[in-house]
N, C-alpha and C. Protein backbone atom coordinates (compact mmCIF):
# COMPACT_ATOMS: atom_id res chain seq x y z
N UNK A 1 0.85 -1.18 0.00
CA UNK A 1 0.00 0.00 0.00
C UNK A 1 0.89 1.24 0.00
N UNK A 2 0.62 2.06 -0.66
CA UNK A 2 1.34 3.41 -0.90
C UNK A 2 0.88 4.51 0.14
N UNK A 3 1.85 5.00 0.54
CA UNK A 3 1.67 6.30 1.55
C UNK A 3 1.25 7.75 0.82
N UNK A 4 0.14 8.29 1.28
CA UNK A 4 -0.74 9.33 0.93
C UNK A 4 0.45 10.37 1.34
N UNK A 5 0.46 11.27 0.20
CA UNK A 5 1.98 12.64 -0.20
C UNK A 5 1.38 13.32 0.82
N UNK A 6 2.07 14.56 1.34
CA UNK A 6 1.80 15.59 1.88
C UNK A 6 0.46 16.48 1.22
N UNK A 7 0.49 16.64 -0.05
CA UNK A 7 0.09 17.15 -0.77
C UNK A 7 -1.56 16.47 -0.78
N UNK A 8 -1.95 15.53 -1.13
CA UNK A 8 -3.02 14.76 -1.32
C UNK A 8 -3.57 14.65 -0.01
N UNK A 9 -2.87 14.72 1.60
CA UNK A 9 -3.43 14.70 2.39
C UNK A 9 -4.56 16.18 2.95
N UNK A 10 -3.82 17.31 2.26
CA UNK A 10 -4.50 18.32 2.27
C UNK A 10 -5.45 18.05 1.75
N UNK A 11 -6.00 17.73 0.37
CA UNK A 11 -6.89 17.44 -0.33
C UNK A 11 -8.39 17.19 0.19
N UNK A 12 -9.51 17.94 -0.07
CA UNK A 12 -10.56 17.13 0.48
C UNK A 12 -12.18 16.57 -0.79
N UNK A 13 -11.48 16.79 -1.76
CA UNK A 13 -12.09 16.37 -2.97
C UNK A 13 -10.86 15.65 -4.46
N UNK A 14 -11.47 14.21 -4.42
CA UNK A 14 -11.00 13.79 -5.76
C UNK A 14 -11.37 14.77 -7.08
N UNK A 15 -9.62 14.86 -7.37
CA UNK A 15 -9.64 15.19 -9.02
C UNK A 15 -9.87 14.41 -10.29
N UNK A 16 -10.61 14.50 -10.61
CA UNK A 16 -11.40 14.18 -12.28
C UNK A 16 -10.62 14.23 -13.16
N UNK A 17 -9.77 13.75 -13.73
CA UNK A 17 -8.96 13.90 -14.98
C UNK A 17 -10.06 13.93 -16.38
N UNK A 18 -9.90 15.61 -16.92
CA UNK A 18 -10.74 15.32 -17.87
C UNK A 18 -10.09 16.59 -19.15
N UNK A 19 -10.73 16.22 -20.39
CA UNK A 19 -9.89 17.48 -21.13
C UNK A 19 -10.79 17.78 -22.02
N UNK A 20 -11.76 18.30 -21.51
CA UNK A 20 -13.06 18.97 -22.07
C UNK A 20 -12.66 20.48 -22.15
N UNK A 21 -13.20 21.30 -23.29
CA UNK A 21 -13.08 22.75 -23.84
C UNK A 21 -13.23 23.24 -22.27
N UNK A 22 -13.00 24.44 -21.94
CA UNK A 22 -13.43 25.52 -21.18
C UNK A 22 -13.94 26.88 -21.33
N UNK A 23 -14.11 27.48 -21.44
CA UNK A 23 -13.79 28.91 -21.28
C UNK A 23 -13.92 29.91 -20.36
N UNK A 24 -12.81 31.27 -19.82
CA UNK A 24 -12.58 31.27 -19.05
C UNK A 24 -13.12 32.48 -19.00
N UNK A 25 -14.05 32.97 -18.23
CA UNK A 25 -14.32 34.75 -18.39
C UNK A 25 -14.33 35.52 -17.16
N UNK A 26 -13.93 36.91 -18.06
CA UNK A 26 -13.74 37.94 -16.88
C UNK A 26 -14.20 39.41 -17.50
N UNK A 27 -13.96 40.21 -16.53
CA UNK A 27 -14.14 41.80 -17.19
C UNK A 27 -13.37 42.17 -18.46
N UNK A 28 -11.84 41.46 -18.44
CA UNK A 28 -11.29 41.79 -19.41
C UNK A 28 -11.58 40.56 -20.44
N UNK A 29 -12.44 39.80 -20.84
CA UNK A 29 -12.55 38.93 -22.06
C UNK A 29 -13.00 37.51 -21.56
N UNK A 30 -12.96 37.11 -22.67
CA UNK A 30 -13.04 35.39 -22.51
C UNK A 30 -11.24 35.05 -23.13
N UNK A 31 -11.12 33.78 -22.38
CA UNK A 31 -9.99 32.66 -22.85
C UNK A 31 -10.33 31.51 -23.00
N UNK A 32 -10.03 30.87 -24.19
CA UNK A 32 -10.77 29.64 -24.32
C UNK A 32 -9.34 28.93 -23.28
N UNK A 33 -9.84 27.73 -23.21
CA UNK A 33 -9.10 27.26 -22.14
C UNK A 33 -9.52 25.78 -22.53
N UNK A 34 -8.44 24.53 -21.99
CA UNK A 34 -8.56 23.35 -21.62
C UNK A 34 -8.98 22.48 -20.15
N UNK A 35 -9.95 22.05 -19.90
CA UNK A 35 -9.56 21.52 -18.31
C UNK A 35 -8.74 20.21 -18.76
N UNK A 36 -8.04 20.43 -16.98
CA UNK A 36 -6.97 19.19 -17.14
C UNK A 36 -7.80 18.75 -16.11
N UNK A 37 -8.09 19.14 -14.85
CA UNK A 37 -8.91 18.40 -13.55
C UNK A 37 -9.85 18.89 -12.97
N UNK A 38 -11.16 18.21 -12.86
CA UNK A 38 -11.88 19.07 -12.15
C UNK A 38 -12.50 18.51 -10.76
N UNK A 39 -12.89 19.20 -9.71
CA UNK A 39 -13.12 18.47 -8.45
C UNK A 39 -14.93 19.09 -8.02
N UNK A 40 -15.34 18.78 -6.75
CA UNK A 40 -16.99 19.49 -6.65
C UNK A 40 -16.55 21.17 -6.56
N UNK A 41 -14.95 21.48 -6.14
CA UNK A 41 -14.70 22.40 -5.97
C UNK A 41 -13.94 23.48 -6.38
N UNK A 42 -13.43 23.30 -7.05
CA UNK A 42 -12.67 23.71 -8.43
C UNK A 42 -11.83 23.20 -9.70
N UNK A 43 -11.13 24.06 -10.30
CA UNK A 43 -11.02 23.03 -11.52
C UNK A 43 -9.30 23.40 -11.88
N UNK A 44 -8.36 22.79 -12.34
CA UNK A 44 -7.21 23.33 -13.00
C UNK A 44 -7.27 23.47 -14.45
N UNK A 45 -7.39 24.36 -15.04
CA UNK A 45 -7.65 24.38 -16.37
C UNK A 45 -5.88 24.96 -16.84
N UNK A 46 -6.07 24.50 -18.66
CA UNK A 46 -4.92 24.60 -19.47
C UNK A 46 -5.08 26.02 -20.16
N UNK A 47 -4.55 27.23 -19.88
CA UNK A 47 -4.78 28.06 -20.72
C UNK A 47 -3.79 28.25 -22.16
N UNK A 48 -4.12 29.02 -22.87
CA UNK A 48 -2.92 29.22 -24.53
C UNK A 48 -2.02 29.96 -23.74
N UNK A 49 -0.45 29.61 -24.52
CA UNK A 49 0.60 30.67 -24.12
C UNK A 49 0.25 31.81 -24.11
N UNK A 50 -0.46 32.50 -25.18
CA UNK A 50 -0.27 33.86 -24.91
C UNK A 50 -1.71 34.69 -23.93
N UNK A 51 -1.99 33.87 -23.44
CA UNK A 51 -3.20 34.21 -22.20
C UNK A 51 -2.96 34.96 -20.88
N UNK A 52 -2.87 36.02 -20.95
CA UNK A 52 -2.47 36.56 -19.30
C UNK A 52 -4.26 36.60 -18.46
N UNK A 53 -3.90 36.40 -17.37
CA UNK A 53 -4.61 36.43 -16.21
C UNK A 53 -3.73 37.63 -15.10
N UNK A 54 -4.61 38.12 -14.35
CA UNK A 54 -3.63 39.13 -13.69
C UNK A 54 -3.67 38.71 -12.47
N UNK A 55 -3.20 39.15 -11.18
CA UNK A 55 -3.07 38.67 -10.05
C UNK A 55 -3.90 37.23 -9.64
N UNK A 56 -3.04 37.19 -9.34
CA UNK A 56 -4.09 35.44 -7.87
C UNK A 56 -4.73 36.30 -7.51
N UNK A 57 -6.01 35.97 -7.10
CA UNK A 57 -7.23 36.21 -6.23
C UNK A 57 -7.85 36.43 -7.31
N UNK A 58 -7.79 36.81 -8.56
CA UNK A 58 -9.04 37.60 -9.42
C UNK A 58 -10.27 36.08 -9.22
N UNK A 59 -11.40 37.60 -9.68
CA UNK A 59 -12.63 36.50 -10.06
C UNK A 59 -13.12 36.08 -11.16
N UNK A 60 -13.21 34.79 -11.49
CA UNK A 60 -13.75 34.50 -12.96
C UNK A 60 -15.02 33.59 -13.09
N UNK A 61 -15.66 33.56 -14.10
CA UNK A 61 -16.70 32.31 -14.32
C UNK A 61 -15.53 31.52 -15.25
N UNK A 62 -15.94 30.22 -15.31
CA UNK A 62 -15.86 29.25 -15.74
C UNK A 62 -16.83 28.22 -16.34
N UNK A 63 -16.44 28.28 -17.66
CA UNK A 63 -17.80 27.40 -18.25
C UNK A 63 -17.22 25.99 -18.99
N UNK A 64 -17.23 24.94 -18.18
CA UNK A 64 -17.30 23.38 -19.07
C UNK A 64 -18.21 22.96 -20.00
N UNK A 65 -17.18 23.11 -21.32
CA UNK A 65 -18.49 22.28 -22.13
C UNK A 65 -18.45 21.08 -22.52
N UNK A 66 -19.08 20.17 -21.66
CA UNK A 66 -19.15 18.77 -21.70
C UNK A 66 -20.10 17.81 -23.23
N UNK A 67 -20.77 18.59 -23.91
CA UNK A 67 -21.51 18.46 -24.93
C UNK A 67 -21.95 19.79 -25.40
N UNK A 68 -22.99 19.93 -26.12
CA UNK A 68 -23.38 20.73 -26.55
C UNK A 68 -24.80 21.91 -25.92
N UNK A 69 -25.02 20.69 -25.12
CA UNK A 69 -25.88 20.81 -24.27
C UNK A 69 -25.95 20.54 -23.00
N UNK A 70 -24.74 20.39 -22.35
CA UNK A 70 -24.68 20.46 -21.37
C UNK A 70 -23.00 21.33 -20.43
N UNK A 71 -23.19 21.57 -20.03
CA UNK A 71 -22.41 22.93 -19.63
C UNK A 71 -22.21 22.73 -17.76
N UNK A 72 -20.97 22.78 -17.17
CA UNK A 72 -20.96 22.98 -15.78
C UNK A 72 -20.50 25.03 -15.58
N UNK A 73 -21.10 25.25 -15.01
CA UNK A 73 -20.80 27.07 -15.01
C UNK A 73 -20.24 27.26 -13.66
N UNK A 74 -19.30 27.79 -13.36
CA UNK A 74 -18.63 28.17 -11.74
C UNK A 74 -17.88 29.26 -11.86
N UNK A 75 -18.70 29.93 -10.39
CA UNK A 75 -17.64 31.53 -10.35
C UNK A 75 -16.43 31.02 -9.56
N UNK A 76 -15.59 31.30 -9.88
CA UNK A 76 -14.07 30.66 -8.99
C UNK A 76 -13.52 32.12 -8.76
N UNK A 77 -12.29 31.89 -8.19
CA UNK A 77 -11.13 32.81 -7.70
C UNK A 77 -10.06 32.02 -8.17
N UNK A 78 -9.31 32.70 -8.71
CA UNK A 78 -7.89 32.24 -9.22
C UNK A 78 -7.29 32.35 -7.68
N UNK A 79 -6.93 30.97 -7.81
CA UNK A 79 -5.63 30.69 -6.60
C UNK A 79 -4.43 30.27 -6.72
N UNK A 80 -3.87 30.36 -8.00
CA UNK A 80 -2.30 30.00 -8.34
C UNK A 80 -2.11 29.79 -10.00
N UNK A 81 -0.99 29.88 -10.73
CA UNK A 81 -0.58 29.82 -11.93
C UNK A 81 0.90 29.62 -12.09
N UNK A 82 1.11 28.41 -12.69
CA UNK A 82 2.18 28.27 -13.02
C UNK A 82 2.42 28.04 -14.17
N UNK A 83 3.36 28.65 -15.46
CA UNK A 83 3.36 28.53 -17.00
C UNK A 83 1.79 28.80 -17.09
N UNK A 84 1.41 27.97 -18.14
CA UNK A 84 -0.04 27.80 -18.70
C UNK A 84 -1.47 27.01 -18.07
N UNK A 85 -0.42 26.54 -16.72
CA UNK A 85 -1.84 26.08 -15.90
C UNK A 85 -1.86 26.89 -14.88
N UNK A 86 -3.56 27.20 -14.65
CA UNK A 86 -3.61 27.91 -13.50
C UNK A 86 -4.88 27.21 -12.81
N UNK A 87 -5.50 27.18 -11.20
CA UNK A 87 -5.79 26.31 -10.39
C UNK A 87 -6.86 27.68 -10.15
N UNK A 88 -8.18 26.65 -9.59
CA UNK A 88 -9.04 28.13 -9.25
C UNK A 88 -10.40 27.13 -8.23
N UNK A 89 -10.75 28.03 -7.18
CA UNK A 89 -11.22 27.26 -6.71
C UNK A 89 -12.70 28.33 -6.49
N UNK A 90 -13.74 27.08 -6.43
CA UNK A 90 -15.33 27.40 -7.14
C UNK A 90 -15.82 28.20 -5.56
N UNK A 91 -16.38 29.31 -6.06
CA UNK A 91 -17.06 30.18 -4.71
C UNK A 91 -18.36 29.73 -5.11
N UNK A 92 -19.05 29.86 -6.26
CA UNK A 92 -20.60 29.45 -6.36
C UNK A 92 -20.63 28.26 -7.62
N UNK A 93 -21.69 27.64 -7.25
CA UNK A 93 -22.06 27.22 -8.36
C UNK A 93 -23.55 27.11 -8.28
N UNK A 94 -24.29 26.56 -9.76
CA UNK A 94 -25.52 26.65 -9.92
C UNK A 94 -26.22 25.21 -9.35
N UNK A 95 -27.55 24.97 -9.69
CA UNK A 95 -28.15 23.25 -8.97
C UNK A 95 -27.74 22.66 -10.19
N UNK A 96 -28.08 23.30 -10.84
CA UNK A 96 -27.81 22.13 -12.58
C UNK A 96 -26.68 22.03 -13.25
N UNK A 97 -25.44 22.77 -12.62
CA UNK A 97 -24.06 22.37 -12.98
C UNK A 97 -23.68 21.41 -11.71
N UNK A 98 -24.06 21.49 -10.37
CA UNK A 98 -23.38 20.97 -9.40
C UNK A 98 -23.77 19.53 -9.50
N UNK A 99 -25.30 19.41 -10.33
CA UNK A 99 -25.68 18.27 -10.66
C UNK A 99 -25.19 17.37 -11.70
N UNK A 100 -24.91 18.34 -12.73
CA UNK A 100 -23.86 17.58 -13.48
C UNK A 100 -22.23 17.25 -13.30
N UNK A 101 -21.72 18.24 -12.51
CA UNK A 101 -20.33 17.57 -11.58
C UNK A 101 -20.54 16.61 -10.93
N UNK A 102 -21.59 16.55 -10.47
CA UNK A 102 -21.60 15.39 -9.09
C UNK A 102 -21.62 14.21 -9.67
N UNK A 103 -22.24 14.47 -10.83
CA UNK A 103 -22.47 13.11 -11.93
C UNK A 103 -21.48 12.20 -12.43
N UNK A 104 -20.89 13.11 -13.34
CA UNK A 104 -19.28 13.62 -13.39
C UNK A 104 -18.55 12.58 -12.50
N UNK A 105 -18.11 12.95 -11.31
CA UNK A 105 -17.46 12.60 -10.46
C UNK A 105 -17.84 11.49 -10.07
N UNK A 106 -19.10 11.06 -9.85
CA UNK A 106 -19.49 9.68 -9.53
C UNK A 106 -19.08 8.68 -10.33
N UNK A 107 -19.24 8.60 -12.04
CA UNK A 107 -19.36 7.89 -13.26
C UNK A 107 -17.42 7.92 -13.02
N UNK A 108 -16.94 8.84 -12.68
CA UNK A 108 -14.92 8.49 -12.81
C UNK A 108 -14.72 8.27 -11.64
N UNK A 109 -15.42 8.48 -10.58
CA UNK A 109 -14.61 7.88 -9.16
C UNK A 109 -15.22 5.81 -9.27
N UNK A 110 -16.19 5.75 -8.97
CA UNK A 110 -16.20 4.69 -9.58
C UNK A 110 -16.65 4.04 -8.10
N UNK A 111 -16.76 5.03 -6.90
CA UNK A 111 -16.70 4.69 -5.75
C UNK A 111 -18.06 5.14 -4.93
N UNK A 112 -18.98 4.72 -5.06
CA UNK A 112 -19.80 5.84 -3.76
C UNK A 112 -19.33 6.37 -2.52
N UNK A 113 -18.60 5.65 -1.80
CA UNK A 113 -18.00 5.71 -0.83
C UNK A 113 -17.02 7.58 -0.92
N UNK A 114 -16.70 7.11 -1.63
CA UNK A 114 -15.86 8.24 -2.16
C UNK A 114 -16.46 9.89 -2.38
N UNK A 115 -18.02 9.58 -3.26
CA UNK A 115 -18.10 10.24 -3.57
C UNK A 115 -19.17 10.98 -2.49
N UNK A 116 -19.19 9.97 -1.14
CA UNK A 116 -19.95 10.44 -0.26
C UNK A 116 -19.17 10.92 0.50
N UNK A 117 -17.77 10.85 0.51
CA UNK A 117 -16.61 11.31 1.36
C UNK A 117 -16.68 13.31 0.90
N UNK A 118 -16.37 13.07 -0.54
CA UNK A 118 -16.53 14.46 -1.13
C UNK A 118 -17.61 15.29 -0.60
N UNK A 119 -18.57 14.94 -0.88
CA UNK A 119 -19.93 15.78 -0.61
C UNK A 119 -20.13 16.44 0.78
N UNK A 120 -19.40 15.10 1.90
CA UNK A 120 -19.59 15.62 2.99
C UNK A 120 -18.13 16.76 3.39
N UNK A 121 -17.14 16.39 2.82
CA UNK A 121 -16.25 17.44 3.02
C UNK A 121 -16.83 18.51 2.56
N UNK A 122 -17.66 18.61 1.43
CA UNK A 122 -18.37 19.57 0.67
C UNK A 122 -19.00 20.45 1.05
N UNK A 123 -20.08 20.05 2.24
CA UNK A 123 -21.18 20.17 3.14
C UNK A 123 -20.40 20.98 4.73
N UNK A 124 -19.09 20.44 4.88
CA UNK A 124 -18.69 20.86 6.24
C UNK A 124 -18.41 22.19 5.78
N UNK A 125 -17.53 22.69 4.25
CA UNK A 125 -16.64 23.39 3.75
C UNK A 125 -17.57 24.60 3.71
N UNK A 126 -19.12 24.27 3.62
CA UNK A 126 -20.10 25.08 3.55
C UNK A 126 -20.48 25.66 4.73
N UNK A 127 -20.46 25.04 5.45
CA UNK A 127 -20.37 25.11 7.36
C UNK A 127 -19.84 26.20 7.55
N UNK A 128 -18.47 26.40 7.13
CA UNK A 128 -17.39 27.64 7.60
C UNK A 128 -16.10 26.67 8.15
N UNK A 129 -16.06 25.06 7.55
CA UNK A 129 -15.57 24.41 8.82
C UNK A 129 -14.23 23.85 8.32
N UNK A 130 -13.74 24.63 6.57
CA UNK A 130 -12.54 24.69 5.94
C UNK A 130 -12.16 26.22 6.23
N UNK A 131 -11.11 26.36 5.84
CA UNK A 131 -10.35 27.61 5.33
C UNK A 131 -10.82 28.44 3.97
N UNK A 132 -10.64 29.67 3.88
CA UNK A 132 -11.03 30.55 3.07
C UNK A 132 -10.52 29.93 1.65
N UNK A 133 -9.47 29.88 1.42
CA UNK A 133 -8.63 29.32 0.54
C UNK A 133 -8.82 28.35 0.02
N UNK A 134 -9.71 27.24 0.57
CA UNK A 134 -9.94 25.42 0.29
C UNK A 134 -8.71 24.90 -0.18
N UNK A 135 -9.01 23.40 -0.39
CA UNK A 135 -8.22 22.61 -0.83
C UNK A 135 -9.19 21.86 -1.46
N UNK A 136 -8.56 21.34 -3.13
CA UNK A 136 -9.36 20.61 -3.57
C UNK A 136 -8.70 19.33 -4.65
């Protein structure tokens, strides 16, 4: 059995490996964008080289387009960027995107267990009973 990193122990939501379109919007524009991971709580998306984002903390929506017709939408805060990936973690989301993440996440975790682990970290995080910042 393998020992859980420093890193993953922070963690309180499984990442989704997925590489569905994005796009990334703000006051200053849209960026189309790649996701590389997404969790109930935010997402790391792939932006183009020549894409600036300005400080950590800004606020953005985020729109997954999983089909054509179906779409996950989340207002996030940029919380880090390194090169062309940058990490952002979800302040709101809607019932009918959170419904389709949750979906999402169930169909690739593969686990209920798991995905009842998430929800309730999910549920405490809503509490006040994480940090401002999350981990996801």
């Amino acid at each position: 059995m393998t020992e859980p990193t420093p890193l993953s122990e922070k963690r309180h939501f499984h990442r989704i490996a997925h590489d569905a379109p994005a796009v990334l919007k703000s006051s200053h524009g849209e960026i189309p964008a790649k996701v590389v991971d997404v969790s109930l709580k935010g997402c790391l998306l792939d932006l183009p080289v020549n894409a600036t984002t300005t400080a950590n903390q800004e606020n953005f929506t985020v729109e997954i387009v999983l089909s054509e017709e179906i779409r996950i939408v989340m207002d996030v805060l940029q919380i880090h960027c390194k090169g062309t990936r940058a990490g952002f973690y979800c302040r709101h989301i809607d019932l009918d995107s959170i419904s389709v993440l949750r979906r999402l996440v169930e169909l690739n975790l593969g686990n209920m267990s798991l995905l009842e682990r998430d929800l309730e970290a999910l549920t405490g995080q809503d509490r006040g009973e994480e940090n401002s910042q999350g981990t996801f």
